[in-house]
Structure formats: structure tokens, C-alpha cells
N, C-alpha and C. Protein backbone atom coordinates (compact mmCIF):
# COMPACT_ATOMS: atom_id res chain seq x y z
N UNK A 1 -1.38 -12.41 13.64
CA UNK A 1 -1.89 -11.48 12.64
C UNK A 1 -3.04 -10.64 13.21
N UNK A 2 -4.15 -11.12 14.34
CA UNK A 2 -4.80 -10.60 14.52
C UNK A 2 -4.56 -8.72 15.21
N UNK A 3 -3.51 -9.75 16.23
CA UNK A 3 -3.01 -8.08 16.97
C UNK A 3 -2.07 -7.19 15.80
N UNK A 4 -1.57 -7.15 14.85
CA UNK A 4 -1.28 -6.69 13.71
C UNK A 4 -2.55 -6.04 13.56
N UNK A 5 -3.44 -6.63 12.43
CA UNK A 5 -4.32 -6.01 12.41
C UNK A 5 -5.52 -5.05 12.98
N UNK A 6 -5.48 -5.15 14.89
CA UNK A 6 -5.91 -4.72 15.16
C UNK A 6 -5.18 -3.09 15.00
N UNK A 7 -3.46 -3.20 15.58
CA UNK A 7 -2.95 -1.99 15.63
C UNK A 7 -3.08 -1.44 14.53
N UNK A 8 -2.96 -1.97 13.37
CA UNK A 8 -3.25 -1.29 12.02
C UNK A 8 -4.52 -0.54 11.97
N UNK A 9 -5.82 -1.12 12.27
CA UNK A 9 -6.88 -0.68 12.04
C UNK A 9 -6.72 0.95 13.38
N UNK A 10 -6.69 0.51 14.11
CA UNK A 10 -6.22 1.61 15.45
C UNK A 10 -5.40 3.10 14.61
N UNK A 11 -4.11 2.71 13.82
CA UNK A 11 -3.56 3.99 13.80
C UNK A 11 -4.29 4.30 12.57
N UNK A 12 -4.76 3.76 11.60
CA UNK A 12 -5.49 4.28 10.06
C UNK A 12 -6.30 5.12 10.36
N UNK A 13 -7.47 4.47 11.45
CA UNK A 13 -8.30 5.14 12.24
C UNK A 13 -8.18 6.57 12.55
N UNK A 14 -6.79 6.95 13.06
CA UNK A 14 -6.24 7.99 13.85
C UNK A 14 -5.14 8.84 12.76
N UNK A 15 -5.70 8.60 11.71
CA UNK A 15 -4.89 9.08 10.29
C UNK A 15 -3.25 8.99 10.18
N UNK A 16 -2.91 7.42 10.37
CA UNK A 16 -1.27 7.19 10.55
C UNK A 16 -1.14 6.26 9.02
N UNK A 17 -0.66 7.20 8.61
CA UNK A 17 0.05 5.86 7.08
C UNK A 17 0.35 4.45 7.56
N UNK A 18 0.22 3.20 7.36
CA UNK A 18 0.62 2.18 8.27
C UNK A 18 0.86 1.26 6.82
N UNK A 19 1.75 0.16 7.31
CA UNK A 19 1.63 -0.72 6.16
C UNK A 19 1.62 -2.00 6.68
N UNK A 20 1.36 -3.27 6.58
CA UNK A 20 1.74 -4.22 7.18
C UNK A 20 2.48 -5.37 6.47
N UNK A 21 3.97 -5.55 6.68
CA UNK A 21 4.64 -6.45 6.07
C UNK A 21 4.03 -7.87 6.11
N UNK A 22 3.49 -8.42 5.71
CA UNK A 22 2.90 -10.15 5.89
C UNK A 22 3.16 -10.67 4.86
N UNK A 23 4.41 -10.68 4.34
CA UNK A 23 5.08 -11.34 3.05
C UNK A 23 5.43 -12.82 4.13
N UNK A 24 5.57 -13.84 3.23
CA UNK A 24 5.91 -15.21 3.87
C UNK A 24 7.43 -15.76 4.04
N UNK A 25 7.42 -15.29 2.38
CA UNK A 25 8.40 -15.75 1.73
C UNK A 25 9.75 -14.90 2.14
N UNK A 26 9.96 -13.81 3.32
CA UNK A 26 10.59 -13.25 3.49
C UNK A 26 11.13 -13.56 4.78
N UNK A 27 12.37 -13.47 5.03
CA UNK A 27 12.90 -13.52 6.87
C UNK A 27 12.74 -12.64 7.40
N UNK A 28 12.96 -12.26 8.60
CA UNK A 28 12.50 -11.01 9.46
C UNK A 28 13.67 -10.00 9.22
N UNK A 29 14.76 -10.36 9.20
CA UNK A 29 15.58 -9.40 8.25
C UNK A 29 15.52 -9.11 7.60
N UNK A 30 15.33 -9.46 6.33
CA UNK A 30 15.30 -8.89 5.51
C UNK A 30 14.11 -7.66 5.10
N UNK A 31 12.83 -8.00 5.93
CA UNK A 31 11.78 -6.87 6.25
C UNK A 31 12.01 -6.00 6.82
N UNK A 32 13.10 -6.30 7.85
CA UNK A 32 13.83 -5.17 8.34
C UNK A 32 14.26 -3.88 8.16
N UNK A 33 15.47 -4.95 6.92
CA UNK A 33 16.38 -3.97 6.26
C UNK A 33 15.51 -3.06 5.17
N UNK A 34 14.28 -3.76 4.73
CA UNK A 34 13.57 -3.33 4.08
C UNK A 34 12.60 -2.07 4.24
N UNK A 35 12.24 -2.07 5.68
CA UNK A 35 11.34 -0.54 6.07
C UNK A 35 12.63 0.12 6.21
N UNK A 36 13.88 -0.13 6.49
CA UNK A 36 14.47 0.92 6.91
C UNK A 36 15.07 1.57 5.58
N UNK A 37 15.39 0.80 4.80
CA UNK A 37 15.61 1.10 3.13
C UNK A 37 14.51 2.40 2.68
N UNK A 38 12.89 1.82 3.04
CA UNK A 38 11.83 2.88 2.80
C UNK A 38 11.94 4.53 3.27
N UNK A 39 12.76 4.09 4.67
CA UNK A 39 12.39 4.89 5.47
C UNK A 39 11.61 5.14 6.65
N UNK A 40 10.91 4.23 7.26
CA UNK A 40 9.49 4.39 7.92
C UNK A 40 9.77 4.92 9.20
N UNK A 41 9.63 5.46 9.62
CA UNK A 41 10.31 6.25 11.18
C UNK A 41 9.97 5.34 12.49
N UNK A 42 9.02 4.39 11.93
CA UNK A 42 8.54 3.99 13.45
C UNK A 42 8.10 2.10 12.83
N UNK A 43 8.78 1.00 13.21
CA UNK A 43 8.66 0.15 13.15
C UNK A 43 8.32 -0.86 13.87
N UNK A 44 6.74 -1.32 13.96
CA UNK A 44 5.93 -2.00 14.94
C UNK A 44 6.30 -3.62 14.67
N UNK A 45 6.75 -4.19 15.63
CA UNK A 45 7.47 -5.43 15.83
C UNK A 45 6.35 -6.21 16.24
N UNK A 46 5.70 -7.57 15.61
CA UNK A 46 4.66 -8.50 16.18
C UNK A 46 5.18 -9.75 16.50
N UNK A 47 6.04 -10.12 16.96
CA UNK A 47 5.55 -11.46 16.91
C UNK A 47 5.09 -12.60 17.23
N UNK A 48 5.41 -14.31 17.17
CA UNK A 48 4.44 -14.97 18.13
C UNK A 48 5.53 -14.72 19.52
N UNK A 49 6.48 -15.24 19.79
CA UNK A 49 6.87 -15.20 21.06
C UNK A 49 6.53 -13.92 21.75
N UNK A 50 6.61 -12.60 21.39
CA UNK A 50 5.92 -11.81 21.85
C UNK A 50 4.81 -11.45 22.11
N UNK A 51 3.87 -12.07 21.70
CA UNK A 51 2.83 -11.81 21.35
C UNK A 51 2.01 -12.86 23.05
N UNK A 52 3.10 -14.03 23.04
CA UNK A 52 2.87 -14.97 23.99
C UNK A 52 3.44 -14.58 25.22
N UNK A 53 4.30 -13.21 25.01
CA UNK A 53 4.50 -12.67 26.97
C UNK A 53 3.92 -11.52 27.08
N UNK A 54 2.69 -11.37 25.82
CA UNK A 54 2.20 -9.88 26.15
C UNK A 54 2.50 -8.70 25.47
N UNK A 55 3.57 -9.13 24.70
CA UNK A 55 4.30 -8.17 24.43
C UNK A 55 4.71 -7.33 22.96
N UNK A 56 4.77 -6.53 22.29
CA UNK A 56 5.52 -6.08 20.87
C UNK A 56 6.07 -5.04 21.11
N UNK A 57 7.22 -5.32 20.03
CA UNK A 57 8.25 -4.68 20.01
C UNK A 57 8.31 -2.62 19.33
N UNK A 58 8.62 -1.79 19.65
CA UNK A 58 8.94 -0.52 18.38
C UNK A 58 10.35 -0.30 18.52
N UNK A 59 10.95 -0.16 16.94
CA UNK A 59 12.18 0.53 16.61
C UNK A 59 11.18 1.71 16.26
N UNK A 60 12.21 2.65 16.74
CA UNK A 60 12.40 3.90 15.95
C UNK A 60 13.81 4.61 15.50
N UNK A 61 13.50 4.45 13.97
CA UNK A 61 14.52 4.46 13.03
C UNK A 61 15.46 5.33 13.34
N UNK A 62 14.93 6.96 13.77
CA UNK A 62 16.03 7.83 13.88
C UNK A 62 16.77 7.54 15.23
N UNK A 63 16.91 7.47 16.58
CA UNK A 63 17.55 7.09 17.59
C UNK A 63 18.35 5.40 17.47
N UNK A 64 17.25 4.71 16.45
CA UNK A 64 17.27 3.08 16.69
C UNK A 64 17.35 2.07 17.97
N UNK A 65 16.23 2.71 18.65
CA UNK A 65 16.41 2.61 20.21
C UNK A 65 14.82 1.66 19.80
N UNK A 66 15.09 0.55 21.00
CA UNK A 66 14.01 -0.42 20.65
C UNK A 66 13.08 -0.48 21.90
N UNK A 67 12.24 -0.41 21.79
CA UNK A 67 11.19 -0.48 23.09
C UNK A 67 10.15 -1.26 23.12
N UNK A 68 9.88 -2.33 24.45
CA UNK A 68 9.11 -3.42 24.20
C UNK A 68 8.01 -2.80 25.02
N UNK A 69 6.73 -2.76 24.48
CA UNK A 69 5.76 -2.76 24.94
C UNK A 69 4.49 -3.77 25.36
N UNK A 70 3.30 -3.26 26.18
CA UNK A 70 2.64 -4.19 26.61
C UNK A 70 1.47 -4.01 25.81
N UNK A 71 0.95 -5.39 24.99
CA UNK A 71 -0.29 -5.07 23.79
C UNK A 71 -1.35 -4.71 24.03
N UNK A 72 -1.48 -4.19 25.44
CA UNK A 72 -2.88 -4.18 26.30
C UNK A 72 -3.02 -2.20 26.17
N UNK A 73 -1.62 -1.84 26.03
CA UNK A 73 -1.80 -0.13 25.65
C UNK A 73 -1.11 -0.31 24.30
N UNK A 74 -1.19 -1.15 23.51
CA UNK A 74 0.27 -0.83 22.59
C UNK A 74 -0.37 0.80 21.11
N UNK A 75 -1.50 0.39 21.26
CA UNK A 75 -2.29 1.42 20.37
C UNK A 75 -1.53 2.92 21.08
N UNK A 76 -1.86 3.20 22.34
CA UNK A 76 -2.03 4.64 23.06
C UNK A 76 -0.51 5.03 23.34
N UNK A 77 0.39 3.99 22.72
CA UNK A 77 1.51 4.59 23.25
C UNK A 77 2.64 4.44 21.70
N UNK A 78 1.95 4.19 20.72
CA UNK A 78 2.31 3.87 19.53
C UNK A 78 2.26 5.23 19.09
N UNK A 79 1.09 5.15 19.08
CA UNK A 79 0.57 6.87 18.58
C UNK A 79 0.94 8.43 19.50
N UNK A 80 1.42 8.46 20.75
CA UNK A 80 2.38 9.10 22.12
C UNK A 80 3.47 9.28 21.11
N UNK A 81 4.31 7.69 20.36
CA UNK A 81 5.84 8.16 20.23
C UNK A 81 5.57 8.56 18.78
N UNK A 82 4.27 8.34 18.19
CA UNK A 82 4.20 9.22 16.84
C UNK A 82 4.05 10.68 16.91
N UNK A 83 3.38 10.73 17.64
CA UNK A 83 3.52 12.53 17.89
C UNK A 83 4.60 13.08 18.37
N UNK A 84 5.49 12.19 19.21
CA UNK A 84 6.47 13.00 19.72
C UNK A 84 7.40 13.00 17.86
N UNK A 85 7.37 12.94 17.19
CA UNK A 85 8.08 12.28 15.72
C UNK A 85 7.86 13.50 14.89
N UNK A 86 6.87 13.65 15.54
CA UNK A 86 5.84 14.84 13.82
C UNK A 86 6.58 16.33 14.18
């Protein structure tokens, strides 16, 4: 949760609508199916195994092309594939 929250605080910062799913009671699918139901163009993937090689995940909705990133830039390159979006 922490690195969640950090990226959250990072793009709010940088005026990005952000939301953070931390429902419990939900599977990771179904949160899934759920931003994409919303709409959200850009879907930041946390989790622990990732989180334990360094790593999180982005879908982006329109291509649905998934890209694993390293959490050490994940801010500077989050906000790179948001602009390329706008």
C-alpha cells in the first residue's frame, strides 16, 4: 500500500485524476473488469510479488498492451505515458 500511495500522492501532485482501488473484499479481476467498465485509460498494477522484484505493472486500456516497470522511476514514466494519452 505504501508504494500505491506514494504513486498516488506523485500524480495528484502533478494534477492526474487517480483513484486507488483498496477494496478487500474484491479479487483482482474483478477490479479489473471494473476500471475498465469506468473507463480509466491508464491502469497502475501494485502488487506484493511485484512489488518484491522491484517491480509494477501499467495496462493501458486503449492498445491493452501491458508494461512492467521499475518502482524506482515508476512516477516519471507513469506520467511520460500520460502525456503521450492527452
Amino acid at each position: 500500500m505504501e508504494e500505491a500511495e506514494r504513486i498516488y500522492k506523485g500524480l495528484s501532485d502533478n494534477g492526474v485524476e487517480t483513484l486507488i482501488d483498496d477494496r478487500d473484499q474484491r479479487s483482482p479481476g474483478v477490479k479489473f473488469n471494473d476500471a475498465d467498465l469506468i473507463g480509466f485509460p491508464v491502469q497502475v498494477i501494485i502488487g506484493k510479488k511485484g512489488i518484491a522484484e522491484g517491480k509494477i505493472e501499467i495496462k493501458l486500456r486503449q492498445s491493452g498492451e501491458k508494461i512492467k516497470i521499475s518502482t524506482d522511476n515508476a512516477l516519471a514514466e507513469i506520467l511520460k505515458l500520460i502525456s503521450g494519452i492527452k
